[in-house]
C-alpha atoms as a PDB file:
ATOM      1  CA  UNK A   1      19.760   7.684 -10.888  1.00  0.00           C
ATOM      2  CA  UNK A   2      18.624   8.716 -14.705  1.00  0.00           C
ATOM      3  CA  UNK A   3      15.832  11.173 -15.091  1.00  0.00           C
ATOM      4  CA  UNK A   4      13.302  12.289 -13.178  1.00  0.00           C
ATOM      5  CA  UNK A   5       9.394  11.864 -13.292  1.00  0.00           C
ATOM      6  CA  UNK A   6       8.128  14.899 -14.421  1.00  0.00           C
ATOM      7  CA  UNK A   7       4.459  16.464 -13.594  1.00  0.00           C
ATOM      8  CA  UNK A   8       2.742  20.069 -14.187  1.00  0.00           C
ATOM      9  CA  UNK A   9       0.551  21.461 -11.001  1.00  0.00           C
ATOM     10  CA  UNK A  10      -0.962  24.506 -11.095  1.00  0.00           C
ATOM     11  CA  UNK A  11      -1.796  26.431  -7.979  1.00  0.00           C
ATOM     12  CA  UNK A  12      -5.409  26.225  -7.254  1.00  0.00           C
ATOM     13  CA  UNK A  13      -8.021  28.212  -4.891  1.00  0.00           C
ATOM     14  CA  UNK A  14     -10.970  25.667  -5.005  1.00  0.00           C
ATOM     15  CA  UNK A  15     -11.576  23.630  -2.189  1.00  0.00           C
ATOM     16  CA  UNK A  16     -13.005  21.685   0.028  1.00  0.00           C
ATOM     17  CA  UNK A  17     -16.408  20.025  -1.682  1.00  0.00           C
ATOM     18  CA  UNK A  18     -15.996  22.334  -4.599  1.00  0.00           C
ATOM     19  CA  UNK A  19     -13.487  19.720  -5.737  1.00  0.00           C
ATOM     20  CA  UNK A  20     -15.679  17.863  -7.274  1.00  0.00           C
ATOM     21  CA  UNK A  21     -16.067  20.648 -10.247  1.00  0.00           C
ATOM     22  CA  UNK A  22     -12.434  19.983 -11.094  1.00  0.00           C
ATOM     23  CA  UNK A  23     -12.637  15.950 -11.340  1.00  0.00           C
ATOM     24  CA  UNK A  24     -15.630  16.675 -13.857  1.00  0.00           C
ATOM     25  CA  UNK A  25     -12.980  18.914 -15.512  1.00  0.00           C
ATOM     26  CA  UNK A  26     -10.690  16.113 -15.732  1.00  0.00           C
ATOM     27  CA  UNK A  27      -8.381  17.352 -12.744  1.00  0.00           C
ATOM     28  CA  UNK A  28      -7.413  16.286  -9.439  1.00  0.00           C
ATOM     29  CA  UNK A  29      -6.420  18.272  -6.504  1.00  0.00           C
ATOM     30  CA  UNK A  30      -3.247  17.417  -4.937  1.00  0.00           C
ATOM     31  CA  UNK A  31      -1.553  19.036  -1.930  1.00  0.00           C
ATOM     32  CA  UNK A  32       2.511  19.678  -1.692  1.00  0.00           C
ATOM     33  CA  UNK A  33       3.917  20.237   1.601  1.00  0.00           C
ATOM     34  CA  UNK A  34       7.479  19.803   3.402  1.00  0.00           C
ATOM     35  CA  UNK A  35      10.591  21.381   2.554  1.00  0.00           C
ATOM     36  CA  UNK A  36       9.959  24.519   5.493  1.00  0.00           C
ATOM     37  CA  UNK A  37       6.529  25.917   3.191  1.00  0.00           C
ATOM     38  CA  UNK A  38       2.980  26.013   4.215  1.00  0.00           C
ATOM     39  CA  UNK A  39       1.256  23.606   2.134  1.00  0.00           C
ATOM     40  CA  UNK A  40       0.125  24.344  -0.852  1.00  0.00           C
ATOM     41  CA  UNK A  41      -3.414  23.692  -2.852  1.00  0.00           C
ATOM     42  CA  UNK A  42      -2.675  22.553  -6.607  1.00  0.00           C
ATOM     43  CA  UNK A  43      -4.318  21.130  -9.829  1.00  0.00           C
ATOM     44  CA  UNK A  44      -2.606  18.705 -12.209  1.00  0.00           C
ATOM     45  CA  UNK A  45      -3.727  16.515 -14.732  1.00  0.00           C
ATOM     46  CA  UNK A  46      -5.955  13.721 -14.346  1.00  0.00           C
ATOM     47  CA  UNK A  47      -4.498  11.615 -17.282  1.00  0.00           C
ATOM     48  CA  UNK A  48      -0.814  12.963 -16.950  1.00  0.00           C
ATOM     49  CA  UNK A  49      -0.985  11.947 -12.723  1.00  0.00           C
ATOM     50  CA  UNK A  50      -2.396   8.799 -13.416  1.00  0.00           C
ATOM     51  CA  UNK A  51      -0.113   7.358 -16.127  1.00  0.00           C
ATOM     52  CA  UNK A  52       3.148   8.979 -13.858  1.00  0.00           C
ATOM     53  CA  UNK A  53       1.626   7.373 -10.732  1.00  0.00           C
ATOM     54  CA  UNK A  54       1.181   4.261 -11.893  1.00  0.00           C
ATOM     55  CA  UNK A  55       4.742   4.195 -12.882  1.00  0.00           C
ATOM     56  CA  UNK A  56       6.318   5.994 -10.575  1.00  0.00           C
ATOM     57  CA  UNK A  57       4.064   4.515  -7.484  1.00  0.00           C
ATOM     58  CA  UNK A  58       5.433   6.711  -4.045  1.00  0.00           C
ATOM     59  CA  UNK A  59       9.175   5.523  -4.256  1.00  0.00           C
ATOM     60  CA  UNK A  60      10.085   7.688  -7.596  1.00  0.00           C
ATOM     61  CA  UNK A  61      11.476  11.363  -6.904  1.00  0.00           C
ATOM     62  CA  UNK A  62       8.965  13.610  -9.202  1.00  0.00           C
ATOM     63  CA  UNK A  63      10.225  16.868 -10.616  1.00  0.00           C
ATOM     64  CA  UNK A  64       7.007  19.228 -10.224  1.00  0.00           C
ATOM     65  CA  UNK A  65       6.741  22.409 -12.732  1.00  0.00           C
ATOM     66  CA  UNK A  66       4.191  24.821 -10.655  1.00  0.00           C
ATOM     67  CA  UNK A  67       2.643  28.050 -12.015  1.00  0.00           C
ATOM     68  CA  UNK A  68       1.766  30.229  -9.156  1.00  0.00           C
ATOM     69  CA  UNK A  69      -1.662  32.372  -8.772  1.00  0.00           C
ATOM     70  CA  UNK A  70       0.578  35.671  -9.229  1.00  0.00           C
ATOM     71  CA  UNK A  71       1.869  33.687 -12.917  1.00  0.00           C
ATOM     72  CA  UNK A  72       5.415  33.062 -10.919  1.00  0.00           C
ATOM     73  CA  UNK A  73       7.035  29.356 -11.956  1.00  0.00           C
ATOM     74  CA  UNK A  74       8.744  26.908  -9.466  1.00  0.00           C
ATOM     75  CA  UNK A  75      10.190  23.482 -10.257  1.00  0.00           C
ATOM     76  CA  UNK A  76      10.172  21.102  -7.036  1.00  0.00           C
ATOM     77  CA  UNK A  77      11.111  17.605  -6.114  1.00  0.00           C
ATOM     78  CA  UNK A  78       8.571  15.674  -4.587  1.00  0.00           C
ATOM     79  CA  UNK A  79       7.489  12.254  -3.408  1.00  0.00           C
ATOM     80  CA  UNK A  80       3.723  11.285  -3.916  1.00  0.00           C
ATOM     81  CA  UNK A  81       3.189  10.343  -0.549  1.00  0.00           C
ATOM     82  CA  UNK A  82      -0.097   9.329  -0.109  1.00  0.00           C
ATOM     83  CA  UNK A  83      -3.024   8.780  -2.602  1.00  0.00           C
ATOM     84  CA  UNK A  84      -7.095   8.866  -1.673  1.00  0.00           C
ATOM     85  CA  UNK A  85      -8.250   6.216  -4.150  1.00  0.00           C
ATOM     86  CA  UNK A  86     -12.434   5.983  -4.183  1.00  0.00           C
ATOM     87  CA  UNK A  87     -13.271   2.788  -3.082  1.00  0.00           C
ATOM     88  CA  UNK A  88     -15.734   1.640  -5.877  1.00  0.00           C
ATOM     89  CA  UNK A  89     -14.348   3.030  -9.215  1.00  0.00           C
ATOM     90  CA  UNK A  90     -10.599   3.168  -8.074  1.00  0.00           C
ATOM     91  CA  UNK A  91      -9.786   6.852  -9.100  1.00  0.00           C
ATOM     92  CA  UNK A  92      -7.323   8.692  -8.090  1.00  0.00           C
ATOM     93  CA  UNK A  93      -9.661  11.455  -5.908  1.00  0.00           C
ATOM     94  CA  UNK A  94      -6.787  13.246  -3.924  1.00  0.00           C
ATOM     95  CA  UNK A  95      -3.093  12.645  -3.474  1.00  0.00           C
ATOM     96  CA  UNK A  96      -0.176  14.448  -1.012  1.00  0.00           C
ATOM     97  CA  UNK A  97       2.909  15.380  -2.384  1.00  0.00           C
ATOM     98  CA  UNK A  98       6.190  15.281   0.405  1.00  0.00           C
ATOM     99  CA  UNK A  99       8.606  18.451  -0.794  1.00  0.00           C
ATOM    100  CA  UNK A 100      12.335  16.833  -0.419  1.00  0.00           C
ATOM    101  CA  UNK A 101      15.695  18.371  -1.209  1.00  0.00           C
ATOM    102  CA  UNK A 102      18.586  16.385  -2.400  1.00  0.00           C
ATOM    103  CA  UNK A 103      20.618  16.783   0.227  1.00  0.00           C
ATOM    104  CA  UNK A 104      18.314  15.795   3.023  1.00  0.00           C
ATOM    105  CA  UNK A 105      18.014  12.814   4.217  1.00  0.00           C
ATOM    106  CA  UNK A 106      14.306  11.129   4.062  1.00  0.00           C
ATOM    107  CA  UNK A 107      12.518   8.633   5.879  1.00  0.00           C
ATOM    108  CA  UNK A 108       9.865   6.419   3.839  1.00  0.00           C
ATOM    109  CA  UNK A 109       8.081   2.996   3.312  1.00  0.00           C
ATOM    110  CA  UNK A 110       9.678   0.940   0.756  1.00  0.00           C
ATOM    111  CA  UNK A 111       7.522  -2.555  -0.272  1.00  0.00           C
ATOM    112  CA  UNK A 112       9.366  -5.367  -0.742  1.00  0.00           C
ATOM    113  CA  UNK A 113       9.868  -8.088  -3.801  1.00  0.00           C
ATOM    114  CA  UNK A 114      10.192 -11.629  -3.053  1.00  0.00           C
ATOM    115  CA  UNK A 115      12.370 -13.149  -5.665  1.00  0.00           C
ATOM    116  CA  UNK A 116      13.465 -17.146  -5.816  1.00  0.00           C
ATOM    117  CA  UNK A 117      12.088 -20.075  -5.321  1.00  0.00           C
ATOM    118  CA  UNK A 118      11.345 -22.145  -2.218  1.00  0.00           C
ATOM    119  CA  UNK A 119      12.094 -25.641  -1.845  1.00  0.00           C
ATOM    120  CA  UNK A 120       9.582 -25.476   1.137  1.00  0.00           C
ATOM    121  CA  UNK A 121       7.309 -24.393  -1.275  1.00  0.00           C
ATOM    122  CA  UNK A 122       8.042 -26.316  -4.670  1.00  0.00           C
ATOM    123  CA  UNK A 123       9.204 -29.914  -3.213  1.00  0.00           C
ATOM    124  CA  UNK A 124       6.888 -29.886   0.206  1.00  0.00           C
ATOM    125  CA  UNK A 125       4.079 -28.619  -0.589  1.00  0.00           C
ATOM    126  CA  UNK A 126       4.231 -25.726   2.046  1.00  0.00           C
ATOM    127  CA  UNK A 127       2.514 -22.205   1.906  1.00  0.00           C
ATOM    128  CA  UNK A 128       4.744 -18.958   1.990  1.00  0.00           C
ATOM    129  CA  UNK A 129       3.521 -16.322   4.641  1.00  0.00           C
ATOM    130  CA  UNK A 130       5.039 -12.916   4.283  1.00  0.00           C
ATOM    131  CA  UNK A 131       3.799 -11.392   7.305  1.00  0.00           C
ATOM    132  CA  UNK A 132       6.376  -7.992   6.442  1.00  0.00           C
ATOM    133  CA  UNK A 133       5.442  -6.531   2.713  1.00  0.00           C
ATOM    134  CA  UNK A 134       7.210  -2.998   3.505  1.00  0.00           C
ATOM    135  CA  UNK A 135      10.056  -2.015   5.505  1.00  0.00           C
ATOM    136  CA  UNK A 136      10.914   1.743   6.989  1.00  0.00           C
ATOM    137  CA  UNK A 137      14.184   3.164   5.213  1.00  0.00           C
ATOM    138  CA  UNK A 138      16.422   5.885   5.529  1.00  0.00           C
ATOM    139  CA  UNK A 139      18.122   7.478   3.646  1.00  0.00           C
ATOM    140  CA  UNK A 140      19.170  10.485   0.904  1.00  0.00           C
ATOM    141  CA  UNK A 141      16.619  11.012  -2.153  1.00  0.00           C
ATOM    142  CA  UNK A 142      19.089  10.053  -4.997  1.00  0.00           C
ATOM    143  CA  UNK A 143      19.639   6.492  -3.159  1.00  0.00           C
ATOM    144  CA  UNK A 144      15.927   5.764  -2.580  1.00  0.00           C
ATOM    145  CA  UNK A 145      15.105   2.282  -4.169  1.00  0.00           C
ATOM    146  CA  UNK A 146      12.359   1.964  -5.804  1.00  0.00           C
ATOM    147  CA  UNK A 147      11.359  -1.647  -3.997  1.00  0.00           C
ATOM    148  CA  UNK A 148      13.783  -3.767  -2.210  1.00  0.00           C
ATOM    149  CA  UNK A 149      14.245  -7.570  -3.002  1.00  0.00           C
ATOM    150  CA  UNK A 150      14.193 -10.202  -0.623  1.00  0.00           C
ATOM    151  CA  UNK A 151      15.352 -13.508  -1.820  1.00  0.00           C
ATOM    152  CA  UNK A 152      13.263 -16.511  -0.594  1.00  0.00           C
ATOM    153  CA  UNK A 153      16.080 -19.383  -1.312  1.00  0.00           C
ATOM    154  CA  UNK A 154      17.204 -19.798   1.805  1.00  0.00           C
ATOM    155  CA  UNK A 155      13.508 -21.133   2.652  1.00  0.00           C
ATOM    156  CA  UNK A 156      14.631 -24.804   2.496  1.00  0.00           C
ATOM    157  CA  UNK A 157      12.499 -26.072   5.744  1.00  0.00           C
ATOM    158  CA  UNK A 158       9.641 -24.994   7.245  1.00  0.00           C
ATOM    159  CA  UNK A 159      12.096 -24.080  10.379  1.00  0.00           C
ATOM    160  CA  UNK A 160      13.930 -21.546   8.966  1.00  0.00           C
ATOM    161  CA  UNK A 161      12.296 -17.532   8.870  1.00  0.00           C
ATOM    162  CA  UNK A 162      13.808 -14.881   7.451  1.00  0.00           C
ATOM    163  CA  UNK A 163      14.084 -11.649   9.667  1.00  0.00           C
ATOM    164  CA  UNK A 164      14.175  -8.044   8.485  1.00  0.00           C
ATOM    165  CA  UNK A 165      17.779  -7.940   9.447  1.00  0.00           C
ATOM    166  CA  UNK A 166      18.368 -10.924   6.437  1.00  0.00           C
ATOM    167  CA  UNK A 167      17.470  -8.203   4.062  1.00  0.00           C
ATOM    168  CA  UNK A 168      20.073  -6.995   1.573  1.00  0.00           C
ATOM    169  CA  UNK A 169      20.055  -2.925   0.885  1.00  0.00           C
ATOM    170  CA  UNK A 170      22.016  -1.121  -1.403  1.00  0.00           C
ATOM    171  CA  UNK A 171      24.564   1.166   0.045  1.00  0.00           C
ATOM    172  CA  UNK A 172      23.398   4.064   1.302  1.00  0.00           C
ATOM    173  CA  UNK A 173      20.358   2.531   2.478  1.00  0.00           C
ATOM    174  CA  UNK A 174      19.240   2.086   6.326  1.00  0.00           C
ATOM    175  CA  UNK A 175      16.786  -0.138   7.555  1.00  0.00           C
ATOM    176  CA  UNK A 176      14.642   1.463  10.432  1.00  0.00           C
ATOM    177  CA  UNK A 177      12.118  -1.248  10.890  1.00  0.00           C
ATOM    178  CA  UNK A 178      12.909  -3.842  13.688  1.00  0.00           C
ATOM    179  CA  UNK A 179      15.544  -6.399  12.384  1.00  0.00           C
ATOM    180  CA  UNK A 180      13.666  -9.140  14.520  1.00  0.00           C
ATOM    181  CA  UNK A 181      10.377  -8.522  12.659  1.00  0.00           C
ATOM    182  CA  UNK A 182       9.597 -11.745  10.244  1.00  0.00           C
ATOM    183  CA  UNK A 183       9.634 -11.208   7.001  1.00  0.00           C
ATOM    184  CA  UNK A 184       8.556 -14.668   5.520  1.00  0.00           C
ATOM    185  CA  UNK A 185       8.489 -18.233   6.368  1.00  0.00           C
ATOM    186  CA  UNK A 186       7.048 -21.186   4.794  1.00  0.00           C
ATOM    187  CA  UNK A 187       3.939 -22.800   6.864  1.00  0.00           C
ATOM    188  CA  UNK A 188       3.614 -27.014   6.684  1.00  0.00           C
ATOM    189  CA  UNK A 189       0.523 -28.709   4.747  1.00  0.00           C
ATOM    190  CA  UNK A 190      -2.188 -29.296   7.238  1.00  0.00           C
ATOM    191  CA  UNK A 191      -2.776 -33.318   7.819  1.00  0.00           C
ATOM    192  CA  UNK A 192      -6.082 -34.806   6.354  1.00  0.00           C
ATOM    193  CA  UNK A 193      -7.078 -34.751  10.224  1.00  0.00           C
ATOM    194  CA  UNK A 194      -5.881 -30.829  10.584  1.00  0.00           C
ATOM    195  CA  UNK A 195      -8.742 -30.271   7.385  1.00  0.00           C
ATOM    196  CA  UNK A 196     -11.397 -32.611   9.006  1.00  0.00           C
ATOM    197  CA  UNK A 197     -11.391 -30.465  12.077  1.00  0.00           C
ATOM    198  CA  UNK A 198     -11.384 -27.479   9.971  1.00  0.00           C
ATOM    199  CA  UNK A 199     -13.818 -28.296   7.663  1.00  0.00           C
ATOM    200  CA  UNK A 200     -16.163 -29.392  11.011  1.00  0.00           C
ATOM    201  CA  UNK A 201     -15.657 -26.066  12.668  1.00  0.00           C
ATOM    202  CA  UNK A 202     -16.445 -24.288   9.640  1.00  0.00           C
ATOM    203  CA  UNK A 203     -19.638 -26.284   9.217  1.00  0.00           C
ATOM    204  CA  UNK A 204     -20.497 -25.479  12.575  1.00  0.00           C
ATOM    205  CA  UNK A 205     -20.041 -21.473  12.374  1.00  0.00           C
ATOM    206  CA  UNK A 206     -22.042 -21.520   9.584  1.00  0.00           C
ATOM    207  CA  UNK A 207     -25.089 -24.043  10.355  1.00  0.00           C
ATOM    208  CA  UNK A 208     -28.254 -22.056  10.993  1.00  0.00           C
ATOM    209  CA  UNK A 209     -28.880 -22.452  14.665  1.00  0.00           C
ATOM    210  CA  UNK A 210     -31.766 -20.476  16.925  1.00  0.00           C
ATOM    211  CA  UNK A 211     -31.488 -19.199  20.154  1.00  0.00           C
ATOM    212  CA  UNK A 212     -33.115 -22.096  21.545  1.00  0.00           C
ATOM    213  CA  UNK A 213     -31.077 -24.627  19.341  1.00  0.00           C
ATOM    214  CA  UNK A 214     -33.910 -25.408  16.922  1.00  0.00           C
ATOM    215  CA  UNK A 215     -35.594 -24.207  13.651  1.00  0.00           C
ATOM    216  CA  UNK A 216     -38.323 -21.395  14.943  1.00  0.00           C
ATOM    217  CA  UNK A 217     -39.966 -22.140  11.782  1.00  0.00           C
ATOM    218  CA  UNK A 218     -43.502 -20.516  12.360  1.00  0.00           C
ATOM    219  CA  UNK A 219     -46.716 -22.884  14.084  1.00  0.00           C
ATOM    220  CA  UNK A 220     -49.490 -23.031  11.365  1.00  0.00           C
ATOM    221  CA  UNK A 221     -51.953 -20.362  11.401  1.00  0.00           C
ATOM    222  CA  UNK A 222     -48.812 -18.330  13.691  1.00  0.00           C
ATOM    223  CA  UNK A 223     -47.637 -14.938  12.384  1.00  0.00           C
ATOM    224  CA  UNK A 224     -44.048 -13.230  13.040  1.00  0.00           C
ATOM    225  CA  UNK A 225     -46.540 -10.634  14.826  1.00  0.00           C
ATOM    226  CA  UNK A 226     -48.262 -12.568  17.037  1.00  0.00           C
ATOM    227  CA  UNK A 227     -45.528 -15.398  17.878  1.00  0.00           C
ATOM    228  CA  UNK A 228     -44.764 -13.509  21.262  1.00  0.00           C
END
């Protein structure tokens, strides 16, 4: 499957809010568990984990060089299984790293890519609704894909749905998500009428009503204090 990502960790005894000393340093904290150890505090490179995460993403088997507290060196393969992104600035503020071995079988979220082109879509004017982005999977680390693509050709009518079990994996791959689930469809253009009544209930919900059903615009010479 070519060569792996590689990333440098070093253990780390800082935690909890003390954290915050090593993002100023221009490191994040990162945790690596699985694989039968207790899990394990470490320090990598801001830069270096950003640029190999957003290539890698959490479907890319990462080869991780560690330097222990005692000055010991372990190599791992990991998964970066879940990232804490801050909501306002989108950094990278924490991420977990799954331990695997290569002759385990794993169990994982894979997103899927919808390739092809709808004639629902193109020719009548229908919307695509993907109501299944990611599926469950199963299998060993040196199969795991890195997305899986779903081809939306079949979409000819706004009758036919496509169904997890429709997807295409490539061998060694098992599906655990439900093969009933939908996994896109294409949705007919509303009418002019469907719009009006839209449009109407929209106005509605957002009309500026009182309580009693009219403005409670203050009497002259009436104050918010002594209205009641």
């Amino acid at each position: 499957m070519g060569d792996k990502e590689k990333l440098v960790a070093k253990e780390r005894n800082i935690i909890g809010k003390e954290v915050k000393a090593l993002r100023r340093d221009g490191l994040t904290p990162v945790v690596i568990y699985g694989g039968g150890r207790k899990p394990m505090a470490l320090e990598v490179d801001t830069h270096d984990f950003n640029l190999l995460y957003r290539k890698a993403g959490g479907n890319t088997i990462v080869n991780i060089d560690i330097e222990n507290a005692d000055g010991t060196k372990e190599k791992k393969n990991v998964l970066i299984h879940r990232v804490e992104i801050h909501p306002v600035t989108s950094h990278i503020l924490h991420a977990d790293l799954l331990q695997i071995k290569m002759n385990e079988k794993i169990t994982t979220t894979i997103p899927l890519k919808f390739v092809g082109d709808s004639i629902a879509v193109i020719e009548q004017s229908g919307s695509m609704l993907t109501p299944t982005d990611e599926v469950e999977i199963e299998c060993f680390p040196g199969d795991l894909p890195h997305e899986i693509e779903v081809d939306i050709t079949p979409l000819v009518d706004f009758e036919t749905v496509l169904h997890v079990s429709d997807i295409k994996v490539p061998e060694g791959v098992e599906i655990l998500t439900d093969p009933e689930a939908v996994v896109a469809h294409v949705e007919a253009p509303r009418s002019d009428e469907e719009l009006e009544e839209l449009e109407e209930a929209v106005a509605e919900v957002e009309a500026p009503e009182s309580e009693h059903g009219e403005d409670e615009t203050p009497a002259e010479g009436e104050t918010e204090e002594n209205k009641e």
